[in-house]
PDB file of N, CA and C in Angstrom:
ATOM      1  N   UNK A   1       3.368  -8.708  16.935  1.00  0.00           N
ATOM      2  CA  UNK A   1       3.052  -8.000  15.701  1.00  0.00           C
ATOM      3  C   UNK A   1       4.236  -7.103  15.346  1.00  0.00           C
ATOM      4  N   UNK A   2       4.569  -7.308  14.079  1.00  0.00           N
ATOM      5  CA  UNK A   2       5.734  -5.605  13.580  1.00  0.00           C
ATOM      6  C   UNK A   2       5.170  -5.459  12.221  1.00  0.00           C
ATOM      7  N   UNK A   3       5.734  -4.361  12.510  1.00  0.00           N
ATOM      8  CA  UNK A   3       5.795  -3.398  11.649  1.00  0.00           C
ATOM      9  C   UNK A   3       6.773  -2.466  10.341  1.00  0.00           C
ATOM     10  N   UNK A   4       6.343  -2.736   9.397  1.00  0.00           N
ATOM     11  CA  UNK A   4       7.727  -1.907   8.680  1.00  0.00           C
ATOM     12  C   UNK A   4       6.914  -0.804   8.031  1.00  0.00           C
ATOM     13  N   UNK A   5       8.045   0.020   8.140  1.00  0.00           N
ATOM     14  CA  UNK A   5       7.481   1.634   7.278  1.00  0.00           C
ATOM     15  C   UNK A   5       8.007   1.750   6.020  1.00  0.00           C
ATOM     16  N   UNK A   6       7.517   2.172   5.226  1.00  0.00           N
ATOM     17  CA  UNK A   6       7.899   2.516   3.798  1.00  0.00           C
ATOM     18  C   UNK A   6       7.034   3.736   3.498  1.00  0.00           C
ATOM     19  N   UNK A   7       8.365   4.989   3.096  1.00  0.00           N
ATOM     20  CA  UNK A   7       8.395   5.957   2.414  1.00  0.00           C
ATOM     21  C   UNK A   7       7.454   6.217   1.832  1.00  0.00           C
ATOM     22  N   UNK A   8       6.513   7.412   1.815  1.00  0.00           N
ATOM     23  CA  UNK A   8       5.372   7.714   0.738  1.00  0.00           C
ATOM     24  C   UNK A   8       4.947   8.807   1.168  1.00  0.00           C
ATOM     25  N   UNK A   9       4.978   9.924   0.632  1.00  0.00           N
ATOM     26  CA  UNK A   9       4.155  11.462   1.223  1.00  0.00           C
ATOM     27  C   UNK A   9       3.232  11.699   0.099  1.00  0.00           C
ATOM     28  N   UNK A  10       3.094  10.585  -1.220  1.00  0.00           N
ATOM     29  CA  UNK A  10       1.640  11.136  -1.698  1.00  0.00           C
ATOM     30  C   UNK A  10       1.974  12.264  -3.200  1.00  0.00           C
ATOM     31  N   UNK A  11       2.949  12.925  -2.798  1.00  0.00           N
ATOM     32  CA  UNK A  11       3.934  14.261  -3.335  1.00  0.00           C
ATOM     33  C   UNK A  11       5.006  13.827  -4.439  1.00  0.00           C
ATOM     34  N   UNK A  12       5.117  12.476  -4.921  1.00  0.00           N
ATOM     35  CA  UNK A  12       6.059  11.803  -5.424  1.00  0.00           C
ATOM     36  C   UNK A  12       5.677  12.311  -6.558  1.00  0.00           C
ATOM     37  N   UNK A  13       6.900  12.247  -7.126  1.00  0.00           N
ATOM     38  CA  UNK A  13       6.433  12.680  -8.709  1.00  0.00           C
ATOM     39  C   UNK A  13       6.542  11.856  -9.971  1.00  0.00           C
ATOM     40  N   UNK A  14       6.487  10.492  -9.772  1.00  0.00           N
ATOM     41  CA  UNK A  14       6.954   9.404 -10.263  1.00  0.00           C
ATOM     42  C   UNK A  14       6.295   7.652  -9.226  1.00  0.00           C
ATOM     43  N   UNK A  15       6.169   6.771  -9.875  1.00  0.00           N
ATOM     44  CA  UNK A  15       5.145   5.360  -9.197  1.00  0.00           C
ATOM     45  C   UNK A  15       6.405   4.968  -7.905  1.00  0.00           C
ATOM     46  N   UNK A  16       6.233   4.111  -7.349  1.00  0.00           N
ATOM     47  CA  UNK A  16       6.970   3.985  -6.135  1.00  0.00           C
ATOM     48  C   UNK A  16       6.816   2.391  -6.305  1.00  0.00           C
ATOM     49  N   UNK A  17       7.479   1.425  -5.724  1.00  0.00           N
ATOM     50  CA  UNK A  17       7.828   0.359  -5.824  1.00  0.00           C
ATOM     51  C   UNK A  17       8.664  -0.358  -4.439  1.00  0.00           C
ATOM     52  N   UNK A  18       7.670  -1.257  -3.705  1.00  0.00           N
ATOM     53  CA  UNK A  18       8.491  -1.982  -2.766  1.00  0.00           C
ATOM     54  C   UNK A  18       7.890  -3.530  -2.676  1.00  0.00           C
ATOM     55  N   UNK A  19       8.315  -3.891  -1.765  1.00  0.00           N
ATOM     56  CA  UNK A  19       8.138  -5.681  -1.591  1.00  0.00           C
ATOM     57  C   UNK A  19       7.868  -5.540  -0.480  1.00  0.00           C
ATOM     58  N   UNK A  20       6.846  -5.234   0.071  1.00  0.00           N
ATOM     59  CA  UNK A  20       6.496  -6.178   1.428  1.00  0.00           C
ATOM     60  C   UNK A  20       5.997  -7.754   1.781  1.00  0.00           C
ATOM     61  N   UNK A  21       6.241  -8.077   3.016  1.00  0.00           N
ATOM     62  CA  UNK A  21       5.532  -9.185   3.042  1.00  0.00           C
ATOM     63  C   UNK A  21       3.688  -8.980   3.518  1.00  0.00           C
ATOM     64  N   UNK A  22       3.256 -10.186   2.459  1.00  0.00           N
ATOM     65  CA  UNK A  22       1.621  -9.811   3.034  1.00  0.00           C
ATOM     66  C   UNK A  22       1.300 -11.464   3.476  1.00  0.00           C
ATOM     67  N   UNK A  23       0.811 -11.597   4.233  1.00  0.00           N
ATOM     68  CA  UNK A  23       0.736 -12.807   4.911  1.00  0.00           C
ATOM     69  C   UNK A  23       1.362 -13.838   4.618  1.00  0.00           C
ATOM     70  N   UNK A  24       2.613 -13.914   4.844  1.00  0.00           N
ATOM     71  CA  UNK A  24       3.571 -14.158   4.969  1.00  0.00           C
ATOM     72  C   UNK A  24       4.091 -14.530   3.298  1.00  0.00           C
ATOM     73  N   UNK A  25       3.867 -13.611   2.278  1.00  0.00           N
ATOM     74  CA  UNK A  25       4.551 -14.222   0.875  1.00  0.00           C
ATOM     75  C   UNK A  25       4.725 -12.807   0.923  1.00  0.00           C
ATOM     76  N   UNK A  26       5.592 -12.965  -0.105  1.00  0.00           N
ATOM     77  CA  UNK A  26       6.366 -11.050  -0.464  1.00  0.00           C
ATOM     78  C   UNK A  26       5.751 -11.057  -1.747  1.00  0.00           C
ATOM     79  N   UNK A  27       5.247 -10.137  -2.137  1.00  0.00           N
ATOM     80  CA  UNK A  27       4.289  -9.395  -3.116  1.00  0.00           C
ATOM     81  C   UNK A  27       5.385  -8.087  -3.418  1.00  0.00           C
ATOM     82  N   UNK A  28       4.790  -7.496  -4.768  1.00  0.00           N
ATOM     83  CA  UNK A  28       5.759  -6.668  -5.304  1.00  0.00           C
ATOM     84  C   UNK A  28       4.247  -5.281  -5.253  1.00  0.00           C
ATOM     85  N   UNK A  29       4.702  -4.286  -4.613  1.00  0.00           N
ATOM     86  CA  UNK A  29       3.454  -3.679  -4.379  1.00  0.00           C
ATOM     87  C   UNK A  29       4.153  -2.025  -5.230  1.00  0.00           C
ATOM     88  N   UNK A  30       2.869  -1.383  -6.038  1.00  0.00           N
ATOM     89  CA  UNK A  30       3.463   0.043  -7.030  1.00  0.00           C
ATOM     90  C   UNK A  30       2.456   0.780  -6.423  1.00  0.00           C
ATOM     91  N   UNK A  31       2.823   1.878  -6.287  1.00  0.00           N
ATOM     92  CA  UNK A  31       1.776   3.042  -6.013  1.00  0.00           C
ATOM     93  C   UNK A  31       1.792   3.830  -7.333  1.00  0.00           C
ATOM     94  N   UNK A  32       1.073   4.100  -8.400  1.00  0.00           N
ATOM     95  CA  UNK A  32       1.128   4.423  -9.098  1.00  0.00           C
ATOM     96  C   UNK A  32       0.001   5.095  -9.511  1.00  0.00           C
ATOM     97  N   UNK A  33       0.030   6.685  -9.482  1.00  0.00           N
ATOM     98  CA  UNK A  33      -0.983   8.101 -10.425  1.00  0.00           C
ATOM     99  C   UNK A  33      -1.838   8.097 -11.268  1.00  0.00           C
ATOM    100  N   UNK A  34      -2.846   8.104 -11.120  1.00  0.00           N
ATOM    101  CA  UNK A  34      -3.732   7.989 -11.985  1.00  0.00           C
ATOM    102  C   UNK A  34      -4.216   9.430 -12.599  1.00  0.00           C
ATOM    103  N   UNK A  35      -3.643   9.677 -13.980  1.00  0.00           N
ATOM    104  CA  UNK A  35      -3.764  11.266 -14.059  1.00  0.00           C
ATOM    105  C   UNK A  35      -6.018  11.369 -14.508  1.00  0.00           C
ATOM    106  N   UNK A  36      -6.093  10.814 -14.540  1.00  0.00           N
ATOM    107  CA  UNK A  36      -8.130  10.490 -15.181  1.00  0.00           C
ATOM    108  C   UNK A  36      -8.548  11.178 -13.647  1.00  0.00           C
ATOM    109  N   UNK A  37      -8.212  10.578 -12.420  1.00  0.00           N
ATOM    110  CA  UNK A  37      -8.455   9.925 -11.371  1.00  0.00           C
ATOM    111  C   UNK A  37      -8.267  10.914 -10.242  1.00  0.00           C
ATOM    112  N   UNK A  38      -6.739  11.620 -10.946  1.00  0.00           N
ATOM    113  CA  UNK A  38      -6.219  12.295 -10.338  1.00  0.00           C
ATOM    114  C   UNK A  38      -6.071  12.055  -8.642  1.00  0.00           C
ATOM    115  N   UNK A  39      -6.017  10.563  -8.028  1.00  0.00           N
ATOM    116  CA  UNK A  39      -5.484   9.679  -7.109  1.00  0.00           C
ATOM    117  C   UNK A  39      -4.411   8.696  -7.216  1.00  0.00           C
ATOM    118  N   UNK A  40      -4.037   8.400  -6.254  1.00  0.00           N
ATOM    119  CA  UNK A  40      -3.248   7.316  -6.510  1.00  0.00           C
ATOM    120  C   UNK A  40      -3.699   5.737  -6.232  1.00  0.00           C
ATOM    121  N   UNK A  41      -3.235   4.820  -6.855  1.00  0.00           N
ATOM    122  CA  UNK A  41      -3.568   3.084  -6.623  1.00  0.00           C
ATOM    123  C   UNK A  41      -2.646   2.439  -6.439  1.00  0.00           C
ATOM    124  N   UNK A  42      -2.848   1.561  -5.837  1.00  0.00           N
ATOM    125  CA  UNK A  42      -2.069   0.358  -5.215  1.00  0.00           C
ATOM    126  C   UNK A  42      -2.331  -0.560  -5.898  1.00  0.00           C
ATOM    127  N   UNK A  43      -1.149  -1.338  -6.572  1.00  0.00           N
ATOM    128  CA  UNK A  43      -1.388  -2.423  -7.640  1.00  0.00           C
ATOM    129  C   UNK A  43      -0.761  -3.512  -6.879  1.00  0.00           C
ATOM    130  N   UNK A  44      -0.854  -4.823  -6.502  1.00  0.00           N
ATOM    131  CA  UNK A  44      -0.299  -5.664  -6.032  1.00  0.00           C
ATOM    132  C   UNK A  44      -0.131  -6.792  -6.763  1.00  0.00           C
ATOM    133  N   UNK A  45       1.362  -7.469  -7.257  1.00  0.00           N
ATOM    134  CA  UNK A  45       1.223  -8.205  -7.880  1.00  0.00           C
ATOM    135  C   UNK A  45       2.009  -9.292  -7.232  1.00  0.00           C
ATOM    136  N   UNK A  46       1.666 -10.806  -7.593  1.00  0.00           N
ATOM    137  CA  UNK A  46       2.570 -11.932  -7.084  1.00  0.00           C
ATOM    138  C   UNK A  46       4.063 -11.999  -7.585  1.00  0.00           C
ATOM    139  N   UNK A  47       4.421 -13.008  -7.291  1.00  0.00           N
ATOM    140  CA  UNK A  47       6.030 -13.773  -7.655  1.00  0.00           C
ATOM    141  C   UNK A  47       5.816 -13.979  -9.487  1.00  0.00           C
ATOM    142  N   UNK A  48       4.543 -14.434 -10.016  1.00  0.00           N
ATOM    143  CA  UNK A  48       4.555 -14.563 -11.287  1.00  0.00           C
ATOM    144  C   UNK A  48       3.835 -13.314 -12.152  1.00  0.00           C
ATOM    145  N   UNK A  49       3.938 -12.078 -11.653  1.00  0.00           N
ATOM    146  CA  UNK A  49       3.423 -10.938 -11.847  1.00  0.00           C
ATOM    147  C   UNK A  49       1.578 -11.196 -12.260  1.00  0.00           C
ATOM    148  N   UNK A  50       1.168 -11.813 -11.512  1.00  0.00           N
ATOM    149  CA  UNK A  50      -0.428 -11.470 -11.605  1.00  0.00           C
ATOM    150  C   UNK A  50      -0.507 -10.591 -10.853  1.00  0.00           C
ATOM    151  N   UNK A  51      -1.724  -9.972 -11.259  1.00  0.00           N
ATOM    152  CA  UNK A  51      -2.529  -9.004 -10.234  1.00  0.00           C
ATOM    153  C   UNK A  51      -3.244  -9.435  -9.473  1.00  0.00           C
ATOM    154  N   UNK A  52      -3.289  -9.310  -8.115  1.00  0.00           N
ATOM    155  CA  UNK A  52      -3.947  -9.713  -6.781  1.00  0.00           C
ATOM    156  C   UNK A  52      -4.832  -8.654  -7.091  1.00  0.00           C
ATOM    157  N   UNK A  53      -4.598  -7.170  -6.766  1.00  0.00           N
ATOM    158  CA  UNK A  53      -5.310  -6.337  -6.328  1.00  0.00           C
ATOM    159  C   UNK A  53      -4.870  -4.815  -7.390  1.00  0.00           C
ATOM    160  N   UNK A  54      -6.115  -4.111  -7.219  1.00  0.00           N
ATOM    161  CA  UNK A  54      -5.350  -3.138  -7.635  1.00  0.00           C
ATOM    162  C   UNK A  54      -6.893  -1.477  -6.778  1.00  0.00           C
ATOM    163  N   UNK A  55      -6.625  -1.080  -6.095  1.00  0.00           N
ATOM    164  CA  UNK A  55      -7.319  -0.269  -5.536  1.00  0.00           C
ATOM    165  C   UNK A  55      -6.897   1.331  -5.399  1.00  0.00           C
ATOM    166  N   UNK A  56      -7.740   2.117  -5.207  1.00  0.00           N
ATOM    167  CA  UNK A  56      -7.747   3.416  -5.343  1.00  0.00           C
ATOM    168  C   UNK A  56      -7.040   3.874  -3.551  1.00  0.00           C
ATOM    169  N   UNK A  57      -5.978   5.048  -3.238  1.00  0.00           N
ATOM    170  CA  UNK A  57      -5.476   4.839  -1.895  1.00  0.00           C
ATOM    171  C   UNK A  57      -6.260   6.109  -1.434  1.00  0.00           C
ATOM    172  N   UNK A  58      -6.614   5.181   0.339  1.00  0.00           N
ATOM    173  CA  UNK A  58      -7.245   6.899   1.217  1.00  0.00           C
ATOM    174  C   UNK A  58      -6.550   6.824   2.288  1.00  0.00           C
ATOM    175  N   UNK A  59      -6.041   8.288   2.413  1.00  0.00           N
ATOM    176  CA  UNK A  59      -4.718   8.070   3.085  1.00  0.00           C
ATOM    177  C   UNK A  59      -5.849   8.133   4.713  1.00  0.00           C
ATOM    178  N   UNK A  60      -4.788   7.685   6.134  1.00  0.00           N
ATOM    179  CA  UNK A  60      -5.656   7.487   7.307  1.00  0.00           C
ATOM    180  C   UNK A  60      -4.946   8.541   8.312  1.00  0.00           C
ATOM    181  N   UNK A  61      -5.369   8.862   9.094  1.00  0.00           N
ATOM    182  CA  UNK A  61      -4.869  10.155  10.343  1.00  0.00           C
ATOM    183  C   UNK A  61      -4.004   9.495  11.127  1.00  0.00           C
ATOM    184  N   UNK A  62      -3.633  10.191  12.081  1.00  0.00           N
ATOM    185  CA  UNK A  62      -2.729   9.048  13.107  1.00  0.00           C
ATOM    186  C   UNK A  62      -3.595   8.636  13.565  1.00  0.00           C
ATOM    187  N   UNK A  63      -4.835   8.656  14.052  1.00  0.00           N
ATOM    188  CA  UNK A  63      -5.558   8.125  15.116  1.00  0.00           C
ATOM    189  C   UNK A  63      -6.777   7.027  14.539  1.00  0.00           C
ATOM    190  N   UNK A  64      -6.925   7.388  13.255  1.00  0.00           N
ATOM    191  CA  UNK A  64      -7.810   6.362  12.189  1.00  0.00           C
ATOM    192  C   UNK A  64      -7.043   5.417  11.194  1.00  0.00           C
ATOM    193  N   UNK A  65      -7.648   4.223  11.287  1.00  0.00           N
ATOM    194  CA  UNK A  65      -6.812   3.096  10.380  1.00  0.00           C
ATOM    195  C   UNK A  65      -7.716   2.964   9.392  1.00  0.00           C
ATOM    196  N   UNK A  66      -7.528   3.105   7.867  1.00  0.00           N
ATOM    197  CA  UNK A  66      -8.208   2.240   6.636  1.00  0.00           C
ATOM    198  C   UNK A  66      -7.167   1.794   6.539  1.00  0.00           C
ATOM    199  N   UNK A  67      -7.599   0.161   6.537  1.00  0.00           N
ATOM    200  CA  UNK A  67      -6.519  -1.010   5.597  1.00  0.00           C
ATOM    201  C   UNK A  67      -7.026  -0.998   4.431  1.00  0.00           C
ATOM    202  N   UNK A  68      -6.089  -0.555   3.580  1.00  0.00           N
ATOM    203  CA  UNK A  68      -5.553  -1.056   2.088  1.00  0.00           C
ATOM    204  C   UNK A  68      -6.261  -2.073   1.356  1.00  0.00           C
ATOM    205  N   UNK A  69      -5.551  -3.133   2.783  1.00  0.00           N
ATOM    206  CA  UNK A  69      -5.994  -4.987   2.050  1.00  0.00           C
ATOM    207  C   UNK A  69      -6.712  -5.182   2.400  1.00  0.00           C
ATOM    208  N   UNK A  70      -7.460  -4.846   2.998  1.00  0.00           N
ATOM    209  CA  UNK A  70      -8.902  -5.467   4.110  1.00  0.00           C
ATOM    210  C   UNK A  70      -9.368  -6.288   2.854  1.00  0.00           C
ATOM    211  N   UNK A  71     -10.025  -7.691   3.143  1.00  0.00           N
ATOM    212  CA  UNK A  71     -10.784  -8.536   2.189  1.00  0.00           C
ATOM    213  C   UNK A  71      -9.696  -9.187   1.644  1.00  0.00           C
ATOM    214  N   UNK A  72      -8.724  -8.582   1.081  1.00  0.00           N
ATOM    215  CA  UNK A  72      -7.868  -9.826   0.295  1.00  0.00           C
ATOM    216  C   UNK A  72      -6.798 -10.212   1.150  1.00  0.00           C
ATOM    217  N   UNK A  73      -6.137  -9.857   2.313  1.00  0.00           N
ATOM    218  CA  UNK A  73      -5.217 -10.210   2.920  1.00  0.00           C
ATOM    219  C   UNK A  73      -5.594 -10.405   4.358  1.00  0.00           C
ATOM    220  N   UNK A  74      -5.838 -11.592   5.083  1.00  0.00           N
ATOM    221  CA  UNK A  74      -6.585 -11.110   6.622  1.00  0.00           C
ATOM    222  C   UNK A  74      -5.511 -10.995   7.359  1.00  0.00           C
ATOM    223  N   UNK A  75      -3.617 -11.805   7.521  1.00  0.00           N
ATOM    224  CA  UNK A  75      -3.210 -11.114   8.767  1.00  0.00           C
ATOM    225  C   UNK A  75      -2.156 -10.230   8.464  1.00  0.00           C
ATOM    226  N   UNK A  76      -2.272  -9.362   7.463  1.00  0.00           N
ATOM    227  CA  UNK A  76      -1.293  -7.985   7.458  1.00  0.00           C
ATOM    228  C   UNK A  76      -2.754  -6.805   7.193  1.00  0.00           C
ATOM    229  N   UNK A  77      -2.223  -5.723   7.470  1.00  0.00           N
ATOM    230  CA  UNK A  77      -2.666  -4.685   7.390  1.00  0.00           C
ATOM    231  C   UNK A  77      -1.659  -3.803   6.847  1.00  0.00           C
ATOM    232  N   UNK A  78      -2.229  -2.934   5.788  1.00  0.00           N
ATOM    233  CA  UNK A  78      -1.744  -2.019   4.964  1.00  0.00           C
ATOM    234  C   UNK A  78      -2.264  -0.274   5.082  1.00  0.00           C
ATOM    235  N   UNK A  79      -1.230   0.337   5.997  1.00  0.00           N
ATOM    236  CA  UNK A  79      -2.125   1.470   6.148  1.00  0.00           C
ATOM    237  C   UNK A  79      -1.510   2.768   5.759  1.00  0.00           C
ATOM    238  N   UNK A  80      -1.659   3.574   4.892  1.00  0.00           N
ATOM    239  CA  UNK A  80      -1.182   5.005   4.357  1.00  0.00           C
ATOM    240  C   UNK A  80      -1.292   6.197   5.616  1.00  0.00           C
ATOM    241  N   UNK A  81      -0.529   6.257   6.206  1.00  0.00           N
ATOM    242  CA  UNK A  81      -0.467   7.409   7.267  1.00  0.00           C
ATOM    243  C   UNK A  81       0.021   9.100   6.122  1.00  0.00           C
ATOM    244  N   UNK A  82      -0.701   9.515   5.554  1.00  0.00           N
ATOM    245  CA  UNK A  82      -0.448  10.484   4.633  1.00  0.00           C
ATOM    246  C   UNK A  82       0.446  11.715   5.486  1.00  0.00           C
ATOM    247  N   UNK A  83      -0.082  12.043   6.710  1.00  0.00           N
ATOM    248  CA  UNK A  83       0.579  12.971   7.439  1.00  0.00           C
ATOM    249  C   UNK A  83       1.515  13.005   7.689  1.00  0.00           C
ATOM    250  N   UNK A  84       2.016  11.338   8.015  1.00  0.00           N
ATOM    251  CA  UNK A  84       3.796  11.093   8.213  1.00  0.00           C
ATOM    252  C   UNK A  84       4.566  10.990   7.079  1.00  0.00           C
ATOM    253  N   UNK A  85       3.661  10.661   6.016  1.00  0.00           N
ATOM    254  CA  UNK A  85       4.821  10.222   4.737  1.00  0.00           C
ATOM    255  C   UNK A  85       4.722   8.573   4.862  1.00  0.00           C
ATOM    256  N   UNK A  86       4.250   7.808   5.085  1.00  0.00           N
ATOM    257  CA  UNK A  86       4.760   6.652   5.447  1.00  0.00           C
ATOM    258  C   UNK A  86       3.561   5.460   5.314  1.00  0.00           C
ATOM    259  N   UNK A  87       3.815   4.715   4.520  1.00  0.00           N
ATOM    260  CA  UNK A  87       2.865   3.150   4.536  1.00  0.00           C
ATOM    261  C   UNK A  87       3.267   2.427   5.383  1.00  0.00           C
ATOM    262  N   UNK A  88       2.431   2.163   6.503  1.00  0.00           N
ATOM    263  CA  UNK A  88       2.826   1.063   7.443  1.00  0.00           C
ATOM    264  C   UNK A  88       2.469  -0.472   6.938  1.00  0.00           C
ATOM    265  N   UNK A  89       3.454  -1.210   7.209  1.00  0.00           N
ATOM    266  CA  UNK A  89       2.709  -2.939   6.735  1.00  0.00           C
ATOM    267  C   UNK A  89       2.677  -3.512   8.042  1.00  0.00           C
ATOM    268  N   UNK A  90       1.827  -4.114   9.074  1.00  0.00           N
ATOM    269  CA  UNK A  90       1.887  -4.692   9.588  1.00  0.00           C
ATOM    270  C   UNK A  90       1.535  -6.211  10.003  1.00  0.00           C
ATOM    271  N   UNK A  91       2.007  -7.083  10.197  1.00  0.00           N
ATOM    272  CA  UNK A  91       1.622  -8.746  10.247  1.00  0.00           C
ATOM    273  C   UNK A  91       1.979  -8.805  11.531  1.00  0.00           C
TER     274      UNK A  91
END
């Protein structure tokens, strides 16, 4: 199993934008503010910009995991460690 980290403390003041891989295809993934909502969402879109997903984020402790993708992705896990700053992707 690995792991990659990507940047995020939550504190951004502007949407965020990376490519991870999610079972095994690279997806273009935005974290982007919802001022209504006043949370942030995870929009996931393919290679031909559809939307896979688009969900509300709860960030997890070090010691508790919520996946992200749970249901739409079964072998990566997507997890917001809010305390570190950091989205883990793991496959």
């Amino acid at each position: 199993m690995s792991t990659v980290n990507y940047p995020f403390t939550g504190r951004e003041q502007k949407s965020m934008t990376f490519s991870p891989i999610l079972d095994g295809t690279v997806y273009t993934c935005q974290m982007k503010w919802n001022i209504a909502a006043q949370r942030w969402y995870l929009q996931i879109t393919d290679s031909s910009d559809n939307t896979v997903m688009n969900t509300a984020v709860v960030g997890s402790t070090t010691s508790g995991c919520i996946n992200l993708i749970e249901g739409v992705f079964t072998a990566t896990t997507m997890i917001w460690r809010e305390k570190n700053g950091q989205i883990e992707v793991a496959s």
